[in-house]
PDB file of N, CA and C in Angstrom:
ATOM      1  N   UNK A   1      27.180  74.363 -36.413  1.00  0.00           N
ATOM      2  CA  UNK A   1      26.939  73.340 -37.421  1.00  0.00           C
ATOM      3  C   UNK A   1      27.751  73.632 -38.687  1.00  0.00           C
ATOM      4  N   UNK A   2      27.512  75.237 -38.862  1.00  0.00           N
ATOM      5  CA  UNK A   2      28.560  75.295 -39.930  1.00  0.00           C
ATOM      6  C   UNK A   2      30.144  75.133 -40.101  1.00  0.00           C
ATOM      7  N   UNK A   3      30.691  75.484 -38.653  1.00  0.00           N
ATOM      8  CA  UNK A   3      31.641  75.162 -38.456  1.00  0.00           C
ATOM      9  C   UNK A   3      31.949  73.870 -38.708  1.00  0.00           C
ATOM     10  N   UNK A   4      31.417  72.694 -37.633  1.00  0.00           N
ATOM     11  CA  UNK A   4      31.379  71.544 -38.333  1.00  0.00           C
ATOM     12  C   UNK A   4      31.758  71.046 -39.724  1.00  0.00           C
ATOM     13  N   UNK A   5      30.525  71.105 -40.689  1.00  0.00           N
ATOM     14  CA  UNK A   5      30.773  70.710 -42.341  1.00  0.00           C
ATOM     15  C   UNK A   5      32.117  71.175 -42.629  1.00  0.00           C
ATOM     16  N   UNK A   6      32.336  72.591 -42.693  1.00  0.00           N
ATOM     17  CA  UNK A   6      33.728  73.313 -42.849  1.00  0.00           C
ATOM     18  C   UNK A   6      35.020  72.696 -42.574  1.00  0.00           C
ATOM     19  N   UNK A   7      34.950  72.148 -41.020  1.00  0.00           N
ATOM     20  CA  UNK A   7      35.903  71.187 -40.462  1.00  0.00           C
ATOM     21  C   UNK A   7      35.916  70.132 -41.254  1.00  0.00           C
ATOM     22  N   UNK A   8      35.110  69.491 -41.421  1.00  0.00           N
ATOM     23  CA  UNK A   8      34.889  68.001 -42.354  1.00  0.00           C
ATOM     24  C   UNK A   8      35.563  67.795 -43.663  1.00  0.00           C
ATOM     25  N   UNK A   9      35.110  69.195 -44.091  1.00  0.00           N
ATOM     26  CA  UNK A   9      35.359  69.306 -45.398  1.00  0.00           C
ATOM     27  C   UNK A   9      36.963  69.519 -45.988  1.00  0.00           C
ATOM     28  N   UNK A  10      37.510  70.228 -45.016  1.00  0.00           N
ATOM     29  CA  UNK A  10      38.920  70.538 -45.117  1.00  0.00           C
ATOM     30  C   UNK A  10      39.405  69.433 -44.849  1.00  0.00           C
ATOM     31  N   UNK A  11      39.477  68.570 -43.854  1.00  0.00           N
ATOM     32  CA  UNK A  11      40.233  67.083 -43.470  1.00  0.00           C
ATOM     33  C   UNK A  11      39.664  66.436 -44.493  1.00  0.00           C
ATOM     34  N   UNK A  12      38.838  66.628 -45.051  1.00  0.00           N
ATOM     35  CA  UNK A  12      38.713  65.172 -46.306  1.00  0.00           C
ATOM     36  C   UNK A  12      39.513  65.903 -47.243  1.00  0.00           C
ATOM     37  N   UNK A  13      39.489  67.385 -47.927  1.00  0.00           N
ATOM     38  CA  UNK A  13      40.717  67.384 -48.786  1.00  0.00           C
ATOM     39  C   UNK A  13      41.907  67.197 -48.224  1.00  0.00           C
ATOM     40  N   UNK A  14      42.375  66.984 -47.430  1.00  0.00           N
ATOM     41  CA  UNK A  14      43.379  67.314 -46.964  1.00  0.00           C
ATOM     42  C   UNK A  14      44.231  65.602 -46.836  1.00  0.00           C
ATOM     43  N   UNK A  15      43.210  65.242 -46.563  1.00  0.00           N
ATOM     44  CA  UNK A  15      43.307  63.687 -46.287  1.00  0.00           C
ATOM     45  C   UNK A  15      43.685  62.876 -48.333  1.00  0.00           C
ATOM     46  N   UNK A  16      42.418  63.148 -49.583  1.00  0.00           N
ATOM     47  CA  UNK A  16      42.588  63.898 -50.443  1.00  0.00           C
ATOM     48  C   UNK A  16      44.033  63.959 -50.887  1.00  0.00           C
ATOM     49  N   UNK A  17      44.595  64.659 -49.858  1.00  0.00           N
ATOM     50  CA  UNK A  17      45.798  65.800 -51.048  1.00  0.00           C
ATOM     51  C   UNK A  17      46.852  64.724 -50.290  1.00  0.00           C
ATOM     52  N   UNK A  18      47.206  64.244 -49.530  1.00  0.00           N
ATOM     53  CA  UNK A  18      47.896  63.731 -48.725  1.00  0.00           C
ATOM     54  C   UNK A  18      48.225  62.353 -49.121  1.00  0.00           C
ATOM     55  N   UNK A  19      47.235  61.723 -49.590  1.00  0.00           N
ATOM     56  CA  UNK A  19      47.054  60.270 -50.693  1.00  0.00           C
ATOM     57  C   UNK A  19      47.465  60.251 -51.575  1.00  0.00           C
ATOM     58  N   UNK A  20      47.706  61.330 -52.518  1.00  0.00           N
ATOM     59  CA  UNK A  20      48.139  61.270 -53.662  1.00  0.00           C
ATOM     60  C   UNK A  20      49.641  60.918 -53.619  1.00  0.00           C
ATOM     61  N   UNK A  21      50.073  59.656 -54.893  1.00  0.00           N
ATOM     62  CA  UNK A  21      51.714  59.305 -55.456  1.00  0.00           C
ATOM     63  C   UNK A  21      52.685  60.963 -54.978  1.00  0.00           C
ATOM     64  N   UNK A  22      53.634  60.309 -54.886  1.00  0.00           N
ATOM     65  CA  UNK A  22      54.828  61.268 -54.595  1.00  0.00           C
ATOM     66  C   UNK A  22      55.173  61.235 -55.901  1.00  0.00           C
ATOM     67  N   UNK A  23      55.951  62.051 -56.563  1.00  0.00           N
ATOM     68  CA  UNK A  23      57.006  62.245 -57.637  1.00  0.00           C
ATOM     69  C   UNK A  23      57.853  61.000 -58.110  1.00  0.00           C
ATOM     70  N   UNK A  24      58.410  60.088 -56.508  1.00  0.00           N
ATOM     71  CA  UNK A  24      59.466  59.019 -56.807  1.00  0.00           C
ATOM     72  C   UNK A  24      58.765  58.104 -57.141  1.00  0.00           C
ATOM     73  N   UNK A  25      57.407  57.577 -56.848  1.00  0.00           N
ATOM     74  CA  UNK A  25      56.686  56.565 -56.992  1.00  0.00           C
ATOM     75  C   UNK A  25      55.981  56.689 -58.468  1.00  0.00           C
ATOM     76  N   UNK A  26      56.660  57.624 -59.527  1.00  0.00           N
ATOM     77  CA  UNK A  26      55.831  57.495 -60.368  1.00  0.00           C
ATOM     78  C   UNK A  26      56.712  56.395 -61.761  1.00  0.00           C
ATOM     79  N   UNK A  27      57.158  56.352 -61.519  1.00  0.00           N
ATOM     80  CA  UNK A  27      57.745  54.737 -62.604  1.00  0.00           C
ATOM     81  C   UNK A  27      57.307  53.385 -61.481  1.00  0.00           C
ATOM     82  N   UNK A  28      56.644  53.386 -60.916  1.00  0.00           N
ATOM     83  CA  UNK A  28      56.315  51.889 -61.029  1.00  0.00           C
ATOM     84  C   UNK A  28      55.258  51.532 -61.633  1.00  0.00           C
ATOM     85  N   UNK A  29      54.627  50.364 -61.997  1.00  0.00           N
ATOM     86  CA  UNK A  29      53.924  49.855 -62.245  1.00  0.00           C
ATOM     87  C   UNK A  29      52.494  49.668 -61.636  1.00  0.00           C
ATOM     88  N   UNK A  30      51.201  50.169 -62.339  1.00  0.00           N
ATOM     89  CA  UNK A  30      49.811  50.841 -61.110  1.00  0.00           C
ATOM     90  C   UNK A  30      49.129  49.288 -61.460  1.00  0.00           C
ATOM     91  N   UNK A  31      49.023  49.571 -60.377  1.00  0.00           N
ATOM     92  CA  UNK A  31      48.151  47.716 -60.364  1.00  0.00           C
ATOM     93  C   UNK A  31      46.717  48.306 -59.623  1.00  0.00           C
ATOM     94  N   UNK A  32      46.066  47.267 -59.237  1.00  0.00           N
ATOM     95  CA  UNK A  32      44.464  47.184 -58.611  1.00  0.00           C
ATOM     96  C   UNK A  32      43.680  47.992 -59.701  1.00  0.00           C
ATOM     97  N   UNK A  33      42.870  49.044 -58.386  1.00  0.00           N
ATOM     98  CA  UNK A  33      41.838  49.792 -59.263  1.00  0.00           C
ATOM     99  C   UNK A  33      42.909  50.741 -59.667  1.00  0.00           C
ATOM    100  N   UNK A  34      43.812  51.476 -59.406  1.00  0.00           N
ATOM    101  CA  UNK A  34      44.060  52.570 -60.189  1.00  0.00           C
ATOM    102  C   UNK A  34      45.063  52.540 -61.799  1.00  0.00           C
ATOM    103  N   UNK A  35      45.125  50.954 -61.917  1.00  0.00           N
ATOM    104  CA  UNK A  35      45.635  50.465 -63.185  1.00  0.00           C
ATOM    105  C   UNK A  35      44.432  51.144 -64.128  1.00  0.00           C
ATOM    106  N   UNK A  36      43.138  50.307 -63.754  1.00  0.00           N
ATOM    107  CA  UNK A  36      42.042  50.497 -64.705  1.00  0.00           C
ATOM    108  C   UNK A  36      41.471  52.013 -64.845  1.00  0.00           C
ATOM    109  N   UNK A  37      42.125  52.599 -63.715  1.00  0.00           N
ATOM    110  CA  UNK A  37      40.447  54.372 -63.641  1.00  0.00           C
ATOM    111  C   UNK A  37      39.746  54.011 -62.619  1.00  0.00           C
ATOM    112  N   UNK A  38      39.686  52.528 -62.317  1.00  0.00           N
ATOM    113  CA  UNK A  38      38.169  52.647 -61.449  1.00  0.00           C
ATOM    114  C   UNK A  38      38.844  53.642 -59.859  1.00  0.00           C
ATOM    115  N   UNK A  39      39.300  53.808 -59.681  1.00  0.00           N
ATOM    116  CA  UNK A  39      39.781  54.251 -58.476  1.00  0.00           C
ATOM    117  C   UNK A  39      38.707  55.651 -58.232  1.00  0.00           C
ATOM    118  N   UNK A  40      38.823  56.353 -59.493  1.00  0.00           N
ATOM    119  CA  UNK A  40      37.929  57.242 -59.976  1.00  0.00           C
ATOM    120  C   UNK A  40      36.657  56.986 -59.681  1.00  0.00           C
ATOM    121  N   UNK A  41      36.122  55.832 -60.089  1.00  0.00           N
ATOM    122  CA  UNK A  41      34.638  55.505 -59.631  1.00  0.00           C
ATOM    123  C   UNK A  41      34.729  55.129 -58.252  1.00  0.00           C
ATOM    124  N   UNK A  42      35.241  55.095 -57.807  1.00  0.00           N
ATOM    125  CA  UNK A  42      35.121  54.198 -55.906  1.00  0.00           C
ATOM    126  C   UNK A  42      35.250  56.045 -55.423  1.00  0.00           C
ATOM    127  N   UNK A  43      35.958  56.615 -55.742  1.00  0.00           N
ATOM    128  CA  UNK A  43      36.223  57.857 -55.316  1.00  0.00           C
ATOM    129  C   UNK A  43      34.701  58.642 -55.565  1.00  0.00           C
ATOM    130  N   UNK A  44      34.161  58.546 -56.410  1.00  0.00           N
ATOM    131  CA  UNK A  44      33.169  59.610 -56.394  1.00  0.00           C
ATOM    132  C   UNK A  44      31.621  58.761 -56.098  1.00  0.00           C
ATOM    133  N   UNK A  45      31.764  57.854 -55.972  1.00  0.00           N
ATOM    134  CA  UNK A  45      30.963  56.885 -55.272  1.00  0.00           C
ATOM    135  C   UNK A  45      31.013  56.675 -53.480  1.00  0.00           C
ATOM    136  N   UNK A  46      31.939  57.127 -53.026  1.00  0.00           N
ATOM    137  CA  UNK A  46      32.308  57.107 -51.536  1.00  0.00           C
ATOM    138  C   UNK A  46      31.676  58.737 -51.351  1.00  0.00           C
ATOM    139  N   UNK A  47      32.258  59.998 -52.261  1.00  0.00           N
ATOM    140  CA  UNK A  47      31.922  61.395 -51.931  1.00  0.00           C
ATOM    141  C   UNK A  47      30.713  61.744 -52.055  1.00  0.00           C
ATOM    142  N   UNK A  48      29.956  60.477 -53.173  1.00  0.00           N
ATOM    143  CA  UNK A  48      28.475  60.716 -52.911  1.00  0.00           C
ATOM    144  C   UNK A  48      27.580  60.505 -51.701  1.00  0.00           C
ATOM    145  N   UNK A  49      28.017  59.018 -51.239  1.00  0.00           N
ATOM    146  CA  UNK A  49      27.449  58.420 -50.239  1.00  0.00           C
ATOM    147  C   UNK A  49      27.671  60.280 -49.017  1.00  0.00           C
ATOM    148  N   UNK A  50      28.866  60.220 -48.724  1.00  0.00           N
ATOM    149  CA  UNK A  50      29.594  60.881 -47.627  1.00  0.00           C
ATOM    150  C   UNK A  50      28.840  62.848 -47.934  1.00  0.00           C
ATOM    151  N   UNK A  51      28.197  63.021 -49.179  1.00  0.00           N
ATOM    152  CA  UNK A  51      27.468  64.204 -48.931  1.00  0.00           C
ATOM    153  C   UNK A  51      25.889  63.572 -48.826  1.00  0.00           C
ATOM    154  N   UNK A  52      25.322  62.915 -49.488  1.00  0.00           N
ATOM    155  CA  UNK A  52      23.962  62.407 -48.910  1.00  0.00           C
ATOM    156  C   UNK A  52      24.195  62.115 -47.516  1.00  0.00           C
ATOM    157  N   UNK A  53      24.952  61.616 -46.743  1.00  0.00           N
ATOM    158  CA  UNK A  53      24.823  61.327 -45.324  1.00  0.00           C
ATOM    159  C   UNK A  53      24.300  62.893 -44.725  1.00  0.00           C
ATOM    160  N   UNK A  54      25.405  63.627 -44.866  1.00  0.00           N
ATOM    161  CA  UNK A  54      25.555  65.279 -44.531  1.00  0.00           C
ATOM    162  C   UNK A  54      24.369  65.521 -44.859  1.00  0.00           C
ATOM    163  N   UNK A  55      24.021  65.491 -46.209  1.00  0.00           N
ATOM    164  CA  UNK A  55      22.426  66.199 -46.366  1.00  0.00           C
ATOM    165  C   UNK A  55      21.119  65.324 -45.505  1.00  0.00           C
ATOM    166  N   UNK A  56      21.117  64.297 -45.193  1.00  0.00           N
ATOM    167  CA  UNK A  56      20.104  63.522 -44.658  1.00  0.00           C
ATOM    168  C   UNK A  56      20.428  64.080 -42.934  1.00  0.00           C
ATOM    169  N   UNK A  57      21.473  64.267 -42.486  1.00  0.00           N
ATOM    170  CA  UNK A  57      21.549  64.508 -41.243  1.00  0.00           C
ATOM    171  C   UNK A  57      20.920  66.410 -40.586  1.00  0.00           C
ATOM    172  N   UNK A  58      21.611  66.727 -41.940  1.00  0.00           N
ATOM    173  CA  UNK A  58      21.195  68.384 -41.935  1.00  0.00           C
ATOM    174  C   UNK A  58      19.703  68.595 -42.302  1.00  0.00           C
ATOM    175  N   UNK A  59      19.275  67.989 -42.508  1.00  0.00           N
ATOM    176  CA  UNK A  59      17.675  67.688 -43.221  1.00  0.00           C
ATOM    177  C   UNK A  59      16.924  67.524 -41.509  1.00  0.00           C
ATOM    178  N   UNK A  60      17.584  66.282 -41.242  1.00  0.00           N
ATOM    179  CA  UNK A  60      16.962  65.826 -39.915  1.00  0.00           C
ATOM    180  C   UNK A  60      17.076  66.714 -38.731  1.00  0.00           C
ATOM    181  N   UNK A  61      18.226  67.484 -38.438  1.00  0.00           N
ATOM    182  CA  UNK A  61      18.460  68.381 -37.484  1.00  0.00           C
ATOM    183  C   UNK A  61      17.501  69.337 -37.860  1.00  0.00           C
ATOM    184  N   UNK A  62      17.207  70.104 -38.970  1.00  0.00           N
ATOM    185  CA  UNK A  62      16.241  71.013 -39.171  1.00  0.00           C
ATOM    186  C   UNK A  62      14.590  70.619 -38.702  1.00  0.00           C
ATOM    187  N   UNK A  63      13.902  69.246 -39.221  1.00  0.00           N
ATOM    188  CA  UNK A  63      13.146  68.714 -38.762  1.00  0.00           C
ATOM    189  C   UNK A  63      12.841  68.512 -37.379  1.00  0.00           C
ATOM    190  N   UNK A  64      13.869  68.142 -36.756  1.00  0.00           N
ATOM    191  CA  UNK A  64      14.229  67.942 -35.068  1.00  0.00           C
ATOM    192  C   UNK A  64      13.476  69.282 -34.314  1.00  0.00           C
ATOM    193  N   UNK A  65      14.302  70.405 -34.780  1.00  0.00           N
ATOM    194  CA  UNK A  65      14.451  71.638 -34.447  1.00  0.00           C
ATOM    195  C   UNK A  65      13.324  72.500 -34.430  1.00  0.00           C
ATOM    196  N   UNK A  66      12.408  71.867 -35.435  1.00  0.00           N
ATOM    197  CA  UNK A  66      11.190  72.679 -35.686  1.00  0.00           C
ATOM    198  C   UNK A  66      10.141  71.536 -34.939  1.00  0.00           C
ATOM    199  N   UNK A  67      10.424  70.644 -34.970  1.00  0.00           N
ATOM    200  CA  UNK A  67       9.515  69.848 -33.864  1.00  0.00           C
ATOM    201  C   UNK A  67       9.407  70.203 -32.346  1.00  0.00           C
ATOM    202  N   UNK A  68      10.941  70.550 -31.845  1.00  0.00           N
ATOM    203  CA  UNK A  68      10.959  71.059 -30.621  1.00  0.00           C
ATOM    204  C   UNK A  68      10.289  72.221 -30.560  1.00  0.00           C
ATOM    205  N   UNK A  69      10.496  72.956 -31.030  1.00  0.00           N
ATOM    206  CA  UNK A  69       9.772  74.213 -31.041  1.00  0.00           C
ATOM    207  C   UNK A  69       8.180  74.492 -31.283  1.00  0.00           C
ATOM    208  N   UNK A  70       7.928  73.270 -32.006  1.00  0.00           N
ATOM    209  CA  UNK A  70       6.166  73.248 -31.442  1.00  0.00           C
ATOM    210  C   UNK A  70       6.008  72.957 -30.422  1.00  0.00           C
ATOM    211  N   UNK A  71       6.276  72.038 -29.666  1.00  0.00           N
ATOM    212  CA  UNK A  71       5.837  71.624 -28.449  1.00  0.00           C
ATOM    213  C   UNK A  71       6.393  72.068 -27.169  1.00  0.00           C
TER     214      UNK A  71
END
């Protein structure tokens, strides 16, 4: 399981680092959300959702786990 998160976690930076403008693309003109910042809010609004999932699932596997084991 830990392996897992670990895995997860590296491909989302990685994914992350990989998105970011190149050097040549930096004289154009930023339009949409990343004109305003909001890009910033969609970004840490997606990483919230995407660790509450993780914690609700890791929550539940523990629950699971101790249920089996009573019965």
């Amino acid at each position: 399981m830990k392996q897992l998160i670990v895995t997860l976690i590296v491909l989302f930076v990685h994914l992350l680092a990989s998105a970011q403008d190149s050097v040549t693309h930096v004289d154009q003109t930023r339009t949409g959300l990343y004109a305003g910042g909001k890009i910033y809010v969609v970004l840490v609004v997606a990483v919230t959702i995407l660790v509450g999932l993780f914690l609700y699932v890791i929550r539940l596997d523990r629950k699971i786990t101790k249920l089996e084991k009573n019965s």
